[in-house]
C-alpha atoms as a PDB file:
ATOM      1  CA  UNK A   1     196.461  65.733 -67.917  1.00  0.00           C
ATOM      2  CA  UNK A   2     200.139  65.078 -66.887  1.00  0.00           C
ATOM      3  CA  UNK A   3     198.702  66.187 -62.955  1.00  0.00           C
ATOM      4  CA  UNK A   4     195.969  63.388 -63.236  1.00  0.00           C
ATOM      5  CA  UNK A   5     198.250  61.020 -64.600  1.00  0.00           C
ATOM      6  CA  UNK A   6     200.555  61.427 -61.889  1.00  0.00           C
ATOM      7  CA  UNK A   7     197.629  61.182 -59.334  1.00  0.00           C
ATOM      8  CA  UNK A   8     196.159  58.259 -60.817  1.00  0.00           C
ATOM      9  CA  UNK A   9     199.783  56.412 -60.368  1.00  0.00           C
ATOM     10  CA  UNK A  10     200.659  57.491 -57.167  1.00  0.00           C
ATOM     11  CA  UNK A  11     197.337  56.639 -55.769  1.00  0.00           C
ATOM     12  CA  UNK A  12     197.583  53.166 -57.902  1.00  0.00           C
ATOM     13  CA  UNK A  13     201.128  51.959 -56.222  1.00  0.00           C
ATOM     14  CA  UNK A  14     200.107  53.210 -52.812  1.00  0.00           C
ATOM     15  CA  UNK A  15     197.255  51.246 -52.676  1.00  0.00           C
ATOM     16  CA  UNK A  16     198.712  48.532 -54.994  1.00  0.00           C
ATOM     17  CA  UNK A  17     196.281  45.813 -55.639  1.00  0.00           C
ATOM     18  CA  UNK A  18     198.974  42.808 -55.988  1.00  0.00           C
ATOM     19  CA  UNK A  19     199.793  43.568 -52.386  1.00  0.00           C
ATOM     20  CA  UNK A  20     195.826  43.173 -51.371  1.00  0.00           C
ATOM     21  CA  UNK A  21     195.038  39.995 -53.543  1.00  0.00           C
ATOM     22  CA  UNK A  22     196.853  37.339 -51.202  1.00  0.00           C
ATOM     23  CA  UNK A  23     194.960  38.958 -48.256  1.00  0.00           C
ATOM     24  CA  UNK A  24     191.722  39.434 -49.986  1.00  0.00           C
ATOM     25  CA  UNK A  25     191.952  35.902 -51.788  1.00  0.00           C
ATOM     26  CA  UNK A  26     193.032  34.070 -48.047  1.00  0.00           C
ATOM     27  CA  UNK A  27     190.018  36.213 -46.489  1.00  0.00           C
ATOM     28  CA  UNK A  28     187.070  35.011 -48.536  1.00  0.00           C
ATOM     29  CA  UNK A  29     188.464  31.314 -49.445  1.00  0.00           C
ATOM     30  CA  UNK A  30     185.591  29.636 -48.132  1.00  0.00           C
ATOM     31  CA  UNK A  31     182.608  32.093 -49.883  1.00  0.00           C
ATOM     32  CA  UNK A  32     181.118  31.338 -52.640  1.00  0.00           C
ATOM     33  CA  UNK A  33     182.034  33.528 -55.955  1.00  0.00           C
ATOM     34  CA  UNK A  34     179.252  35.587 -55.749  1.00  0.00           C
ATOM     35  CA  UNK A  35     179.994  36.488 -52.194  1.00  0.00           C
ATOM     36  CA  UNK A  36     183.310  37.047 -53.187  1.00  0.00           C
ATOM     37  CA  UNK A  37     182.371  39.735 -55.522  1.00  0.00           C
ATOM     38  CA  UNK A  38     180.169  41.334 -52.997  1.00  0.00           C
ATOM     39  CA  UNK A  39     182.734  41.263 -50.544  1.00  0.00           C
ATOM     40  CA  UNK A  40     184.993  43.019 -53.300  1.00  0.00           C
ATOM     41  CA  UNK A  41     182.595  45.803 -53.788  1.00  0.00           C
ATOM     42  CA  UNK A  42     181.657  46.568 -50.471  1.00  0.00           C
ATOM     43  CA  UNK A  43     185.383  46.904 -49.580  1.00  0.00           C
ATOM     44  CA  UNK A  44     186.354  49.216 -52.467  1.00  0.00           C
ATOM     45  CA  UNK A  45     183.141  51.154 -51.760  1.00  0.00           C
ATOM     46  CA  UNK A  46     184.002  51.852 -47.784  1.00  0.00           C
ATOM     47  CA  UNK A  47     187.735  52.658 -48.642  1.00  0.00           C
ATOM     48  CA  UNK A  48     186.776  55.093 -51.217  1.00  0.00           C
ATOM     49  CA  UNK A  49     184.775  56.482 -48.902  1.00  0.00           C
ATOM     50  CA  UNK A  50     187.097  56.581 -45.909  1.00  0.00           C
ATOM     51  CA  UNK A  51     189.590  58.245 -48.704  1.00  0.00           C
ATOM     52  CA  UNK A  52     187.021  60.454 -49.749  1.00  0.00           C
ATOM     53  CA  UNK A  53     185.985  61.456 -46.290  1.00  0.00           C
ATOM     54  CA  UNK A  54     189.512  62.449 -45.301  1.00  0.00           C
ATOM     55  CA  UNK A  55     189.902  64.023 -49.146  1.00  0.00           C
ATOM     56  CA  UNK A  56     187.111  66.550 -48.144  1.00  0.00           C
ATOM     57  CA  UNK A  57     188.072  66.954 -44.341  1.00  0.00           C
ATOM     58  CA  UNK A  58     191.553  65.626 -43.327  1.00  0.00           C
ATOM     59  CA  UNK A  59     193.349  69.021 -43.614  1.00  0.00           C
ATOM     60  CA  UNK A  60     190.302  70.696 -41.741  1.00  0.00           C
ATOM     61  CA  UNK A  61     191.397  68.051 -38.960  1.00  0.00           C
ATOM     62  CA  UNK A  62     195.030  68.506 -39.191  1.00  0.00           C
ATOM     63  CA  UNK A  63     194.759  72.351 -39.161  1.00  0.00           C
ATOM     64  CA  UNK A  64     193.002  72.189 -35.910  1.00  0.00           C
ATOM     65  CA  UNK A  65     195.788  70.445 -34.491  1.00  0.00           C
ATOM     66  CA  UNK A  66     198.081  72.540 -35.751  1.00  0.00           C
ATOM     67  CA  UNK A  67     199.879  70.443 -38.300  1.00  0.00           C
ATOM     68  CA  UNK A  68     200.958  72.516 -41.714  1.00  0.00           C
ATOM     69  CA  UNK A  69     201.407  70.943 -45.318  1.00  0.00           C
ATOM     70  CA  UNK A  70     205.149  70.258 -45.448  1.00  0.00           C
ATOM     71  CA  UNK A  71     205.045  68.546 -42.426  1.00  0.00           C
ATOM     72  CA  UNK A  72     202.274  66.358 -43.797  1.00  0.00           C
ATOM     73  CA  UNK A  73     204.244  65.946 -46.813  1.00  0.00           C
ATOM     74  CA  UNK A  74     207.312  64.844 -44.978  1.00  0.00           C
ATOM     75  CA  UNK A  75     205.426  62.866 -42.730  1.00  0.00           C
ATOM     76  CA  UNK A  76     203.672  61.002 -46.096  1.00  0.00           C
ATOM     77  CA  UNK A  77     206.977  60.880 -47.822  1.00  0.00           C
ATOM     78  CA  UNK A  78     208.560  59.017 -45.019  1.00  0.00           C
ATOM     79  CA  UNK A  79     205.274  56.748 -44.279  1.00  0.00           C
ATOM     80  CA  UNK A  80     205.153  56.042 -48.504  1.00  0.00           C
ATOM     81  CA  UNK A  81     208.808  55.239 -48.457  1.00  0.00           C
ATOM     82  CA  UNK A  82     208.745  52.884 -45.487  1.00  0.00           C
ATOM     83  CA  UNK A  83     205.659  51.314 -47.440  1.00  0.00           C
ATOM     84  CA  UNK A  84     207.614  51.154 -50.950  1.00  0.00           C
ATOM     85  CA  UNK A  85     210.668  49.715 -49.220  1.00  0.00           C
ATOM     86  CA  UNK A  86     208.481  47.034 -47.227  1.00  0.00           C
ATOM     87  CA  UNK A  87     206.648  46.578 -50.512  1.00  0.00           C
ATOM     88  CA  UNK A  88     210.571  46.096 -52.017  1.00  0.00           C
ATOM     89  CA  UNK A  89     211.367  43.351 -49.701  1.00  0.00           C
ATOM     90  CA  UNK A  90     208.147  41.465 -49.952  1.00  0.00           C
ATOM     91  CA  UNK A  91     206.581  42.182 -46.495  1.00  0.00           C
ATOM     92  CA  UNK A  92     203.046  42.731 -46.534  1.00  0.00           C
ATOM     93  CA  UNK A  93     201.667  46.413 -45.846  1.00  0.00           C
ATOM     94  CA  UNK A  94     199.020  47.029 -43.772  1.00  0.00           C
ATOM     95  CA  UNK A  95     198.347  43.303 -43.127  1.00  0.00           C
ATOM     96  CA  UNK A  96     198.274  39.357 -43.756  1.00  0.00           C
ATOM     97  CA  UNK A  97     196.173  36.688 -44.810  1.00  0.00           C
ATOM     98  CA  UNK A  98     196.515  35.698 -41.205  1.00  0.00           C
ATOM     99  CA  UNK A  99     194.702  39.010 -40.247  1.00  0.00           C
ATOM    100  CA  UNK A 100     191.152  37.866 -41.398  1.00  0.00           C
ATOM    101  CA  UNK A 101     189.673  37.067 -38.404  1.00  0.00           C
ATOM    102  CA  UNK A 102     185.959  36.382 -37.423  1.00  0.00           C
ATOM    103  CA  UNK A 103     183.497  39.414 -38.742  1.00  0.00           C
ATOM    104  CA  UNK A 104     182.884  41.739 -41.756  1.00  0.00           C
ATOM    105  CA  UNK A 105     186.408  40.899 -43.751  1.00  0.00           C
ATOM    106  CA  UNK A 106     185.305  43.722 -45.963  1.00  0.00           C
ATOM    107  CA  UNK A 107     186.180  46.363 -43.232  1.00  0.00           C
ATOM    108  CA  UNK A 108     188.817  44.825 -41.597  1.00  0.00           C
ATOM    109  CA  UNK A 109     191.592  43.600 -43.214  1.00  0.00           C
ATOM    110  CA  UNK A 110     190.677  44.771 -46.833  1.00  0.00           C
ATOM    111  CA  UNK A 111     189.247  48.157 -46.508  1.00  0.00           C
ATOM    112  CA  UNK A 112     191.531  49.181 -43.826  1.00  0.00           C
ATOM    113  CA  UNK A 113     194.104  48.956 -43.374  1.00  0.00           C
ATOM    114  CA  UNK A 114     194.698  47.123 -47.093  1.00  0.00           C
ATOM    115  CA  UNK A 115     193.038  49.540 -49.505  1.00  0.00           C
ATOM    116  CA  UNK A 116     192.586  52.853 -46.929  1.00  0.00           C
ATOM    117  CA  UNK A 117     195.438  52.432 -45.674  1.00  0.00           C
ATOM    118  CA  UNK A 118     198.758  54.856 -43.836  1.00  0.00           C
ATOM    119  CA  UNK A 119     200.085  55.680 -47.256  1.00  0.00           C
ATOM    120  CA  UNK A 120     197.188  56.357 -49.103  1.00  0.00           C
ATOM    121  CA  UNK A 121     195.680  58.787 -46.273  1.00  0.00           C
ATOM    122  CA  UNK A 122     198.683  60.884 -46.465  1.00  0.00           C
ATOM    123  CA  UNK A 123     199.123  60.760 -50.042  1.00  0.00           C
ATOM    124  CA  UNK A 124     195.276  61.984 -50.799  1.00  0.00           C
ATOM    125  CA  UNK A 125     195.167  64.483 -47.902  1.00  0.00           C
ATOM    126  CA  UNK A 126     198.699  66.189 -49.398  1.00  0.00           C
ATOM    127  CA  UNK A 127     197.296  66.236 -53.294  1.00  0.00           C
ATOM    128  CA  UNK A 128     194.466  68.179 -52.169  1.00  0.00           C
ATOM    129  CA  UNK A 129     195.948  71.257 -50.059  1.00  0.00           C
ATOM    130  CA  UNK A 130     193.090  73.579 -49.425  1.00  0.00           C
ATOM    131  CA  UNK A 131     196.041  76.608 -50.282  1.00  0.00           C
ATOM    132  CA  UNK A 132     196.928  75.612 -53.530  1.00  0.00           C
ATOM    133  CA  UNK A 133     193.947  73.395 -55.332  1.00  0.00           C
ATOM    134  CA  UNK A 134     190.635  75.087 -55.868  1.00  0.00           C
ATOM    135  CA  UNK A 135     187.596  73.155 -55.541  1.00  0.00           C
ATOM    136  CA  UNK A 136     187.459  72.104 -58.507  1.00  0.00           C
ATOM    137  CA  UNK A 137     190.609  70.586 -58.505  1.00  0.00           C
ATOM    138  CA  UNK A 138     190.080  68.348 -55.710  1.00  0.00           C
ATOM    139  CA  UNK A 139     186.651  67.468 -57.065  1.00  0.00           C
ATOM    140  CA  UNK A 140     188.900  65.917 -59.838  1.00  0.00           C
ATOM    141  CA  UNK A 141     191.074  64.497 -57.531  1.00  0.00           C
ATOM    142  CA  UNK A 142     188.281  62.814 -56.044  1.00  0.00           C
ATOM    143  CA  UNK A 143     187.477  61.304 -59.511  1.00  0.00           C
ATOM    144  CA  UNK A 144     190.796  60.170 -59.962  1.00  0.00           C
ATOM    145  CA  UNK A 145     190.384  58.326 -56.724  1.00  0.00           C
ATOM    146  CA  UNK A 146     187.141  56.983 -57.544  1.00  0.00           C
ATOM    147  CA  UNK A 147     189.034  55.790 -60.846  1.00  0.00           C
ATOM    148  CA  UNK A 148     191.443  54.027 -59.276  1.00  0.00           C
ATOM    149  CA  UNK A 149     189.471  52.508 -56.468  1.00  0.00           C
ATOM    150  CA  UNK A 150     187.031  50.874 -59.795  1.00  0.00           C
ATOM    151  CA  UNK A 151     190.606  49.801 -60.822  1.00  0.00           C
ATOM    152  CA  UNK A 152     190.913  48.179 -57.651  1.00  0.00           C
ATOM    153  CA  UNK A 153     187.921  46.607 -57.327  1.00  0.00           C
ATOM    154  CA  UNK A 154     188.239  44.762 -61.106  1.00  0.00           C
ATOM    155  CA  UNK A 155     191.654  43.455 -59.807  1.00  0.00           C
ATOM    156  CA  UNK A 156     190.276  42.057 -56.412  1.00  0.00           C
ATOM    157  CA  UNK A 157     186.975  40.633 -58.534  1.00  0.00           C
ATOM    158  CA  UNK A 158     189.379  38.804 -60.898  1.00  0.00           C
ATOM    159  CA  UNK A 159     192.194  38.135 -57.863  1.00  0.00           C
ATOM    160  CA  UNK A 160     191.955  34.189 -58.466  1.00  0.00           C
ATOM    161  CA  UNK A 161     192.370  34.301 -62.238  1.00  0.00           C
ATOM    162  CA  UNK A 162     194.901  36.885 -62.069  1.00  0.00           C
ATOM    163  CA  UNK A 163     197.276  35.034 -59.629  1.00  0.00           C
ATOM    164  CA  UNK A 164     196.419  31.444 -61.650  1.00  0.00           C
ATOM    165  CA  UNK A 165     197.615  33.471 -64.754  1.00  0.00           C
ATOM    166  CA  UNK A 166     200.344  35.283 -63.614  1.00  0.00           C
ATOM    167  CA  UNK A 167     201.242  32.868 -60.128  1.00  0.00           C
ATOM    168  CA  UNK A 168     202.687  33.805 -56.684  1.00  0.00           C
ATOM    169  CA  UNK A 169     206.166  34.721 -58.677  1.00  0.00           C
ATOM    170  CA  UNK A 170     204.492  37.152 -60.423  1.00  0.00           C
ATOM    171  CA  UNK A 171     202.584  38.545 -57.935  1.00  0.00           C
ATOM    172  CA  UNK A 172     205.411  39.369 -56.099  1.00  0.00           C
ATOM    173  CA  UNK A 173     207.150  40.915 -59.152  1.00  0.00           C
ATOM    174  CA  UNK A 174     204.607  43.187 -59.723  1.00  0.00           C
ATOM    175  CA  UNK A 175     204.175  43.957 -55.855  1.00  0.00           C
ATOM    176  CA  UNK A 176     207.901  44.644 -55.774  1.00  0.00           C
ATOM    177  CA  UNK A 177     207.929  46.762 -58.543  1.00  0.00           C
ATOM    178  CA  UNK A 178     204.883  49.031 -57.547  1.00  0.00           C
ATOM    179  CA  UNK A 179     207.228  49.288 -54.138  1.00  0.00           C
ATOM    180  CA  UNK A 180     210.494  50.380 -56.050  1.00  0.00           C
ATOM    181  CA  UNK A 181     207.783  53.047 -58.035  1.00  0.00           C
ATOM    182  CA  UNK A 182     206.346  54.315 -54.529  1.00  0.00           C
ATOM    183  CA  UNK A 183     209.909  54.862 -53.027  1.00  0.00           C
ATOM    184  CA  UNK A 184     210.736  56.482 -55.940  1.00  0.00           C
ATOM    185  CA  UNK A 185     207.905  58.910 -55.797  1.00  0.00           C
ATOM    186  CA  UNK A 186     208.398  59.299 -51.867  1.00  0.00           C
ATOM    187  CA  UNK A 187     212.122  60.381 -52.612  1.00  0.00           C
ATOM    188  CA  UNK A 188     211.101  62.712 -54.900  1.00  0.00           C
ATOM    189  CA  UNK A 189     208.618  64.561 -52.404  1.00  0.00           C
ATOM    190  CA  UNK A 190     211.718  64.926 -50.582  1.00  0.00           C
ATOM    191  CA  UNK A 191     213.169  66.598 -53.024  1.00  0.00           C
ATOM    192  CA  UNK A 192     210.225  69.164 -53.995  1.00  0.00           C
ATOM    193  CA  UNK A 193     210.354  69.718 -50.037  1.00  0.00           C
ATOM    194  CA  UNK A 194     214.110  70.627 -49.414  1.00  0.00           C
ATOM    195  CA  UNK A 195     215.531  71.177 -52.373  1.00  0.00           C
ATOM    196  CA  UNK A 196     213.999  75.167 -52.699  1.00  0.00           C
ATOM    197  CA  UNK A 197     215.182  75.135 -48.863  1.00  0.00           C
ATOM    198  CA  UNK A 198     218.914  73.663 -49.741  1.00  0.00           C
ATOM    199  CA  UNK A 199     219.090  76.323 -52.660  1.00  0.00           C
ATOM    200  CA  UNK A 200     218.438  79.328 -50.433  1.00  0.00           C
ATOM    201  CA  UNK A 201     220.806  78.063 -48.070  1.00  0.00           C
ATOM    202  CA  UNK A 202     223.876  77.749 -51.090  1.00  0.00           C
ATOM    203  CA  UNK A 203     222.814  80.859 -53.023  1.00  0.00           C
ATOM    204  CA  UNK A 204     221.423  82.929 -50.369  1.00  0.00           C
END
């Protein structure tokens, strides 16, 4: 239970909603709220399935190329802490309300690179390392991620009350805070990595 937990949060803050709602509310101010709700679903629906995709394949792809599981984990770490410290000091990940351009706003700029985006990737491909969790335990990874993404798509559905309720200050807040969490959780990676490596090297 404590592993699920921790998946559900990391996947939660890497993704963060609050980030996602200025974006997603700027990118569908002009449909109607029924389209808006559609637009919701269909982008939570093709980023879980991009995530999903990559859950079931990515370190297939990345063994190919000859890529190994700490490096992807260091390479995550660094991409999640970048995002977490951008996150800190209010710039926008993966995009801006500027970024909705002419076409299907549900791919591009919610579903990637807002929801599916750099730090999510790594983080689901790393949780699921075909040498250390069975099948079954990236099948409930997967429903974690499924969780999470229904998590998302309440918050983007209810985007306009939430920021009337809690307002652009708060939005921020939370956005920030979810940041400070990711950083926090990228450090620690770090740690898991080196730190067996830095104790062989003292106590050899």
């Amino acid at each position: 239970m404590t592993s699920i937990s921790n998946e559900f949060v990391l996947l939660l803050v890497t993704i963060n909603p609050f980030a996602a709602m200025p974006v997603f509310l700027s990118a569908t101010s002009r449909m109607t709220a029924a389209e808006r709700n559609r637009t919701a679903l269909r982008a939570s629906v093709i980023a879980s399935a991009i995530l999903l995709f990559l859950l079931a394949f990515g370190q297939l792809f990345l063994e190919k190329i000859g890529v190994t599981l700490p490096a992807l984990r260091i390479a995550g770490a660094l991409v999640l802490l970048i995002l977490g410290l951008r996150m800190v000091f209010g710039e926008a990940p993966g995009g801006s309300p500027d970024d909705a351009q002419a076409g299907d706003v549900a791919v591009f700029p919610l579903a990637m690179p807002m929801l599916a985006g750099g730090g999510s990737i790594a983080a689901i491909v790393a949780m699921t390392d075909n040498t250390v969790s069975s099948i079954a335990e990236q099948a409930v990874t997967a429903v974690v991620l499924i969780a999470v993404m229904a998590v998302i798509y309440a918050v983007l559905r209810s985007a306009e009350k939430i920021q009337r309720v809690i307002g652009g200050t708060g939005t921020n807040v939370m956005s920030r805070i979810m940041g400070l969490v990711l950083a926090a959780l990228a450090v620690q990676t770090f740690f898991s990595v080196f730190g067996p490596l830095l104790g062989a090297a003292v106590y050899p």
